[in-house]
N, C-alpha and C. Protein backbone atom coordinates (compact mmCIF):
# COMPACT_ATOMS: atom_id res chain seq x y z
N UNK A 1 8.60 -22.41 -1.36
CA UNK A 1 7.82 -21.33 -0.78
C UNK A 1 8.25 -21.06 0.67
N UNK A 2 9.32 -21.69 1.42
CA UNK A 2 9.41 -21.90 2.81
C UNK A 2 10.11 -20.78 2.74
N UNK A 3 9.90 -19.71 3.97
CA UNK A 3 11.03 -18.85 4.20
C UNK A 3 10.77 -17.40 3.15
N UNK A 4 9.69 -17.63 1.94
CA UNK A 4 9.27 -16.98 1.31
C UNK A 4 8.86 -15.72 1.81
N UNK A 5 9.05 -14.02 1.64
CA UNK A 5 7.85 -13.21 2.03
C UNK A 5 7.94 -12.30 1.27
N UNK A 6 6.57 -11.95 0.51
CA UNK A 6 5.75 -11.10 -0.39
C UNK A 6 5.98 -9.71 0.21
N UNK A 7 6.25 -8.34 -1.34
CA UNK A 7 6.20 -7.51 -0.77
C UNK A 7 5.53 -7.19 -1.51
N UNK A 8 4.46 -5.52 -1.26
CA UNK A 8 3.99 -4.37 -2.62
C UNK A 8 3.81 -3.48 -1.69
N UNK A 9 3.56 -2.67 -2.65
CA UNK A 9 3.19 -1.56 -2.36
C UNK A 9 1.94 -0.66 -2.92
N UNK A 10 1.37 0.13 -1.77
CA UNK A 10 0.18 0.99 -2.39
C UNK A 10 0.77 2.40 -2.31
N UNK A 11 0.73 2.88 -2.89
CA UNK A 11 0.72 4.56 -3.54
C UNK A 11 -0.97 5.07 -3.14
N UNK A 12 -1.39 6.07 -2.57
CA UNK A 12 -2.24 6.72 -2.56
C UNK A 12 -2.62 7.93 -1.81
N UNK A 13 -3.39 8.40 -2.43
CA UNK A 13 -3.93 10.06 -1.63
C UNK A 13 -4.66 9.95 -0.93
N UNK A 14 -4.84 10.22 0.14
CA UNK A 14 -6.21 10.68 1.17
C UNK A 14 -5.52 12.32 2.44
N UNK A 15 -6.92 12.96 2.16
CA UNK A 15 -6.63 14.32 2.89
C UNK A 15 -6.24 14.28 4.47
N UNK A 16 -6.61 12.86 4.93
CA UNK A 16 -6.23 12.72 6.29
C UNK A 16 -4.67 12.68 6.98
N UNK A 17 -4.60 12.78 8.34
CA UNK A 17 -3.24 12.70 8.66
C UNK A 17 -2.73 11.70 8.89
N UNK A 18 -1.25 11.36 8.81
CA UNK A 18 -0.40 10.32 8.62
C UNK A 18 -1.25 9.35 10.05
N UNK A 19 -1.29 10.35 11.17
CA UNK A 19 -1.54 9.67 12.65
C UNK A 19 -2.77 8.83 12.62
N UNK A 20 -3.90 9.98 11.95
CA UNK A 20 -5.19 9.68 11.68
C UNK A 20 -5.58 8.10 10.92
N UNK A 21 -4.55 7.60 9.95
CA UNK A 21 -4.69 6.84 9.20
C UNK A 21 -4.03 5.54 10.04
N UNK A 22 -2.90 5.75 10.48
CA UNK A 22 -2.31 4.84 11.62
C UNK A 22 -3.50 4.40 12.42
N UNK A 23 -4.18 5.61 12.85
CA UNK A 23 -5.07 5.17 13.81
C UNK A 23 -6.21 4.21 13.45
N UNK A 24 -6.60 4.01 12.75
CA UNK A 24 -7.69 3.61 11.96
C UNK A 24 -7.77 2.39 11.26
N UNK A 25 -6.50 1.99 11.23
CA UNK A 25 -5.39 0.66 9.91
C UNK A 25 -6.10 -0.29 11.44
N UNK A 26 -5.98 -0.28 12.47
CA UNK A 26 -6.16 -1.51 12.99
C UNK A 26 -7.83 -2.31 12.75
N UNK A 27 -8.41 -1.23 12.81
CA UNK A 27 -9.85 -1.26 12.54
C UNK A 27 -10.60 -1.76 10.97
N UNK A 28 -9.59 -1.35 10.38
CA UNK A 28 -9.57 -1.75 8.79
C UNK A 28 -9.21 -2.92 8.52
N UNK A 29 -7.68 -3.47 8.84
CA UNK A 29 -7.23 -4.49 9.07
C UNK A 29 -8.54 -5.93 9.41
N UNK A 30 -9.41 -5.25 10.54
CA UNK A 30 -10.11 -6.37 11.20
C UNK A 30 -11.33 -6.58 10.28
N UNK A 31 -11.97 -5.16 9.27
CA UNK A 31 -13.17 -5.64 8.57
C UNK A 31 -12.90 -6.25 7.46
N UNK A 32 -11.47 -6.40 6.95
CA UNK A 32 -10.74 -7.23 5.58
C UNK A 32 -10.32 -8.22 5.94
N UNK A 33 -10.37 -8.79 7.45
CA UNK A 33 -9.63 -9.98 7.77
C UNK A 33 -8.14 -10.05 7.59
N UNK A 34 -7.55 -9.18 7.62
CA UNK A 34 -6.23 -9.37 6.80
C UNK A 34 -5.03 -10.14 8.05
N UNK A 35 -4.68 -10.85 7.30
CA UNK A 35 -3.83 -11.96 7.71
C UNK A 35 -2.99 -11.24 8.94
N UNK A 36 -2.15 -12.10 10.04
CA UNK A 36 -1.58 -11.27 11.33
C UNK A 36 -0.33 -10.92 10.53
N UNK A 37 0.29 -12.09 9.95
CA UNK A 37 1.81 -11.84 9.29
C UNK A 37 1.67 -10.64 8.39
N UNK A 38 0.49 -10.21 7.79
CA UNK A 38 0.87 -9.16 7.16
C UNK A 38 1.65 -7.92 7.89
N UNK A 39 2.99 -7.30 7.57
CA UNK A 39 3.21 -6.27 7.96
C UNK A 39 3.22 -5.09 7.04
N UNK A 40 2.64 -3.63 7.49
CA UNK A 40 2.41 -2.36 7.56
C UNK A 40 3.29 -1.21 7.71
N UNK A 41 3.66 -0.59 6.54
CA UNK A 41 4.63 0.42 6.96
C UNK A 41 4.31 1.66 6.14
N UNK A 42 3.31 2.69 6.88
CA UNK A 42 3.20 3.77 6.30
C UNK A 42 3.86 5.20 6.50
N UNK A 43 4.44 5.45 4.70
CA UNK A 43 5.34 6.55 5.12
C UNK A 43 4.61 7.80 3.88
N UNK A 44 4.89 9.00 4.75
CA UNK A 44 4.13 10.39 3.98
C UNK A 44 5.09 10.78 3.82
N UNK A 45 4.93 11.04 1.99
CA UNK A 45 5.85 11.33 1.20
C UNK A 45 6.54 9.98 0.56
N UNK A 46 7.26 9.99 -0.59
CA UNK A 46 7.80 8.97 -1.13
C UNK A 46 9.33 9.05 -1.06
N UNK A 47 9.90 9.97 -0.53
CA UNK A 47 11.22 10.00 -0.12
C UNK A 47 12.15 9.01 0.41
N UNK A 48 11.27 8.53 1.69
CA UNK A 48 11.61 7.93 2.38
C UNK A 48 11.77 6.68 2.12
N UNK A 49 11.15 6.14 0.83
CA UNK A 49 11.04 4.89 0.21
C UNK A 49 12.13 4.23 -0.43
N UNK A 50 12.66 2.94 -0.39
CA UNK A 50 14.10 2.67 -0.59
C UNK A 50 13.88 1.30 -1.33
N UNK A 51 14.60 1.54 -2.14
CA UNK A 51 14.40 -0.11 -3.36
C UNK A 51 14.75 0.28 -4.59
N UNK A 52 15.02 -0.76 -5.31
CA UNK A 52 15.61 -0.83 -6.68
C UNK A 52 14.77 0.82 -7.87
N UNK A 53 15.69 0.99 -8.60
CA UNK A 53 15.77 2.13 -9.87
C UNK A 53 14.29 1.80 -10.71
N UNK A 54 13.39 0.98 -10.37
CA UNK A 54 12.55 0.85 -11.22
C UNK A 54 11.21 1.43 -10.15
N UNK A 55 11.56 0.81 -8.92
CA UNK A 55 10.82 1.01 -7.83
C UNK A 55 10.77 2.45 -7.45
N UNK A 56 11.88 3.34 -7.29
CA UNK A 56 12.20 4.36 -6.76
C UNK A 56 11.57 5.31 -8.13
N UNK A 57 11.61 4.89 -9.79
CA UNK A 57 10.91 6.02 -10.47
C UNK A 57 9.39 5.55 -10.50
N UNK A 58 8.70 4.58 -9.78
CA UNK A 58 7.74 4.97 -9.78
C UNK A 58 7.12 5.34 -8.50
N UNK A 59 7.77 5.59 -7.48
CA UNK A 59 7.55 6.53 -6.93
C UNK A 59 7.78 8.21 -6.99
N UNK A 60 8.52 8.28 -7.39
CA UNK A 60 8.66 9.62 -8.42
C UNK A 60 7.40 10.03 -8.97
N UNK A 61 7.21 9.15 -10.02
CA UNK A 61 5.95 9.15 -10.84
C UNK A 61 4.83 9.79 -10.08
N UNK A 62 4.71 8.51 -8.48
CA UNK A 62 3.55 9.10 -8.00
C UNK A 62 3.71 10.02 -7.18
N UNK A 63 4.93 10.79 -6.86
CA UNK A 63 5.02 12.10 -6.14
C UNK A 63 4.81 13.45 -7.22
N UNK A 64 5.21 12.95 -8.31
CA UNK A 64 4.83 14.24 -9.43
C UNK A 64 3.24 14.28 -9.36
N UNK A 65 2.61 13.13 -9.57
CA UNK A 65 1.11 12.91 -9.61
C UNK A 65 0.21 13.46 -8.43
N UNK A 66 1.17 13.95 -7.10
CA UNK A 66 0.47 14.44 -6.24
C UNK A 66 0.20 13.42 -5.24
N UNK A 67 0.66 12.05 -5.28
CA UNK A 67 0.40 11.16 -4.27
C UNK A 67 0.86 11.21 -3.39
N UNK A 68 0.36 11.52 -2.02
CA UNK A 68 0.99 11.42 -0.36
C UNK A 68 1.33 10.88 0.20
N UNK A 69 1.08 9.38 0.18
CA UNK A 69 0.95 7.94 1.07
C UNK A 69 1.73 7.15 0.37
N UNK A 70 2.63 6.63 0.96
CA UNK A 70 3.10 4.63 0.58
C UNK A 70 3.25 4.21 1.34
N UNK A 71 2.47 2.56 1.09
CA UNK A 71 2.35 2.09 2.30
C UNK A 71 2.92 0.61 2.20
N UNK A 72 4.10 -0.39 2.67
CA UNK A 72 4.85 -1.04 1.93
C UNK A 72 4.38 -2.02 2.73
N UNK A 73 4.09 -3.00 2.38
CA UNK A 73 3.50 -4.38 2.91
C UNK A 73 4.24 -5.65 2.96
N UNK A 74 4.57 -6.23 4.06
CA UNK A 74 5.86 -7.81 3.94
C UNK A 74 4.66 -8.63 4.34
N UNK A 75 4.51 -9.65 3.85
CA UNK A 75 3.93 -10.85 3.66
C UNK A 75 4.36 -12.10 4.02
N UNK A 76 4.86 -12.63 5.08
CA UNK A 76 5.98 -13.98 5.66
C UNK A 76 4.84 -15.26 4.69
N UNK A 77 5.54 -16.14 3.84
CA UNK A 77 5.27 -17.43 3.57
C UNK A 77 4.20 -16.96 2.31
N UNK A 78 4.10 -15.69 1.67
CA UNK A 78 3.32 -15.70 0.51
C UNK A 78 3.94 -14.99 -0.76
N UNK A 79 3.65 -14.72 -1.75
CA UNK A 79 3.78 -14.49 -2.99
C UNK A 79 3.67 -12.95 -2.97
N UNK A 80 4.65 -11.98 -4.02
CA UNK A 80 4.36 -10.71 -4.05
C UNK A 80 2.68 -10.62 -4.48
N UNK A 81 2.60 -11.47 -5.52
CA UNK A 81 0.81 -11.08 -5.89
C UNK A 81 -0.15 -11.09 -5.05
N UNK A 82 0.06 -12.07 -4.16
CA UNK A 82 -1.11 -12.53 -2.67
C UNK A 82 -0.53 -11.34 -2.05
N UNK A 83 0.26 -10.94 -1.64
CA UNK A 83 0.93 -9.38 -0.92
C UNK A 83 -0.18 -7.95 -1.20
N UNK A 84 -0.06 -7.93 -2.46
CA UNK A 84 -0.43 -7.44 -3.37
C UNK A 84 -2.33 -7.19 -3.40
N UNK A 85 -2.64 -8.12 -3.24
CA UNK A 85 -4.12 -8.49 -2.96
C UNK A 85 -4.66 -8.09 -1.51
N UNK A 86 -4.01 -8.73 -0.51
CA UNK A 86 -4.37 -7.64 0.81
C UNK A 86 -4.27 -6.47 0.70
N UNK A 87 -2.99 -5.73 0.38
CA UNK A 87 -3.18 -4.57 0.37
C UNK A 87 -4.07 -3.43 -0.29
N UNK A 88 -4.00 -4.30 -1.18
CA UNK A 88 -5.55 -3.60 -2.27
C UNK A 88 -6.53 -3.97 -1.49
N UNK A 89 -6.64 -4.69 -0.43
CA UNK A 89 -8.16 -5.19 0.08
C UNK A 89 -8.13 -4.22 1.17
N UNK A 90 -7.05 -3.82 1.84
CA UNK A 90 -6.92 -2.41 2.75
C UNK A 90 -7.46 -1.21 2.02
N UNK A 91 -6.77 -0.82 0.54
CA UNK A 91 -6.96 0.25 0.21
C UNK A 91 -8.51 0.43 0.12
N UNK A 92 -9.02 -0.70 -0.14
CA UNK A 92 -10.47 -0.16 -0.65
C UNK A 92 -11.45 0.12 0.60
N UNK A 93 -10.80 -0.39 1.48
CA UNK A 93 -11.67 -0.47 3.09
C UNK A 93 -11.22 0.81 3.22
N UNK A 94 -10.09 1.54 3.26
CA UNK A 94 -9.44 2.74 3.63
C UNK A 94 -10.58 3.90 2.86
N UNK A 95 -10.96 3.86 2.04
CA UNK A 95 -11.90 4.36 1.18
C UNK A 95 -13.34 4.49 1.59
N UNK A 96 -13.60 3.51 2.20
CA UNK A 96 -15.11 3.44 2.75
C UNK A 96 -14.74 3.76 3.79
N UNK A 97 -13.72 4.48 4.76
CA UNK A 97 -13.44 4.32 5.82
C UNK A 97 -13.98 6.14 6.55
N UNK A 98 -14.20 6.39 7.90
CA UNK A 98 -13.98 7.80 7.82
C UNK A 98 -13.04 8.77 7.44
N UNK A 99 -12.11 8.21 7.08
CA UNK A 99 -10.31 8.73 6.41
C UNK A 99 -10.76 9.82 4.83
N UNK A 100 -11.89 9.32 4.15
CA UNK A 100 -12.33 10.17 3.15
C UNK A 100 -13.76 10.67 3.85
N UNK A 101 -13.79 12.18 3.08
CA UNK A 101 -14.99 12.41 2.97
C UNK A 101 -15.96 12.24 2.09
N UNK A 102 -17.50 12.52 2.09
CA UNK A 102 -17.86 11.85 1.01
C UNK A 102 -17.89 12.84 0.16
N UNK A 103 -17.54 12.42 -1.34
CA UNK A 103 -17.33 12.54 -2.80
C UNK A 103 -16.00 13.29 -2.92
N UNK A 104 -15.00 12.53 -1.99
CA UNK A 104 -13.44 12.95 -1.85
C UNK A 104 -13.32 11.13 -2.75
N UNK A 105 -12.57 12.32 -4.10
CA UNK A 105 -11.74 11.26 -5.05
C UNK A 105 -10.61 10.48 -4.26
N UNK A 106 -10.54 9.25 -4.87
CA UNK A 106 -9.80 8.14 -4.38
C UNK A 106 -8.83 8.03 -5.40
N UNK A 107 -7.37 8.09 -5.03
CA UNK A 107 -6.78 8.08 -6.37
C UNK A 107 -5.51 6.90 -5.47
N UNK A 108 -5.12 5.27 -6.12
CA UNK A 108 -4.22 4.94 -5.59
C UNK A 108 -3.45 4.01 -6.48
N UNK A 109 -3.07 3.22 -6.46
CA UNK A 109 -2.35 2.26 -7.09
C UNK A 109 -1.50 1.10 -5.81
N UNK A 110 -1.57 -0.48 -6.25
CA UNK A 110 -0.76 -1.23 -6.04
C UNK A 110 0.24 -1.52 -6.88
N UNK A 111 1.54 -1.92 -6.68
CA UNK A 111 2.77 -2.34 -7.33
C UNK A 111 3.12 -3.70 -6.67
N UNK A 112 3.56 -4.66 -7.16
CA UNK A 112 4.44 -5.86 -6.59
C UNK A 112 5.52 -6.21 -7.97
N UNK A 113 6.70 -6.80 -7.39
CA UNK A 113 7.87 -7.37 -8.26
C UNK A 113 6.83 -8.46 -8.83
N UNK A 114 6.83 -8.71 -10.43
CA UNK A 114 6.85 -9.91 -10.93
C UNK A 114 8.00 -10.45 -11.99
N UNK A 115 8.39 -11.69 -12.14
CA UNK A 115 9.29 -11.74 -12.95
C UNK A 115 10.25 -10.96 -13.29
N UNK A 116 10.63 -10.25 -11.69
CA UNK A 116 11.95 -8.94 -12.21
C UNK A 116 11.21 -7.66 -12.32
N UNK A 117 10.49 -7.78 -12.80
CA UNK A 117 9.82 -6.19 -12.76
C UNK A 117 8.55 -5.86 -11.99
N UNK A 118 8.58 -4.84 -11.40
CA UNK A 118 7.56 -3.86 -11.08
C UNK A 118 6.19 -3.72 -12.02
N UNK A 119 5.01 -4.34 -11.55
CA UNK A 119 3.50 -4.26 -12.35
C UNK A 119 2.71 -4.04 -11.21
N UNK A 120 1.86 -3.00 -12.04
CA UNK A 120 0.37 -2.71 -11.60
C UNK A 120 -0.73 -3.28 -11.03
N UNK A 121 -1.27 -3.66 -9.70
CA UNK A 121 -2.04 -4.52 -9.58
C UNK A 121 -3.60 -4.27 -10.24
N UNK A 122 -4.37 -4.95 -11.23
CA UNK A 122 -4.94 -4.82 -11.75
C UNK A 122 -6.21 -4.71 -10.88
């Protein structure tokens, strides 16, 4: 596990701006506790997103689907799944957050590598 670091990713929509959401991640960060090593990299649009042919069509996927946001998460000394689990613990704070309004649908998804492939965090 030494030297180990977890990645995933969240896919999701919210009507707010890229800045707006930047602004706000530190504040979120602090009511999820989320670990310091976690690192944060949010990019609007899925273009910009770079990784293996399995990774890259499902971002596709979620740019056909209308998704705005990916937000790619490194994890020093943990597991893609534990990766995987903070960031879903962001997304859902991001949700209760002022970033939606209320009865503004939440539409997102986590991804992490397991065993070679790309899965859904449940």
């Amino acid at each position: 596990m030494a030297n180990k670091t977890g990645k995933a990713y969240a896919f999701f929509n919210c009507e707010a701006s890229k800045r707006d959401i930047e602004k706000e991640l530190p504040f979120i960060r602090e009511c999820v506790k989320t670990p310091n090593a976690l690192e944060l990299s949010l990019m609007e649009g899925t273009d910009a997103l770079i990784g293996d042919a399995q990774l890259l069509q499902i971002a596709r996927d979620a740019k056909d689907a209308g998704i705005r946001y990916v937000m790619e998460a490194t994890y020093s000394n943990a597991t893609n799944h534990q990766t995987a689990d903070e960031v879903a613990s962001i997304l859902n704070q991001v949700y209760q957050s002022p970033l939606y309004q209320k009865g503004e649908q939440f539409r997102g998804e986590v991804v992490f590598k397991e065993r070679g492939r790309y899965v859904f965090r449940e």
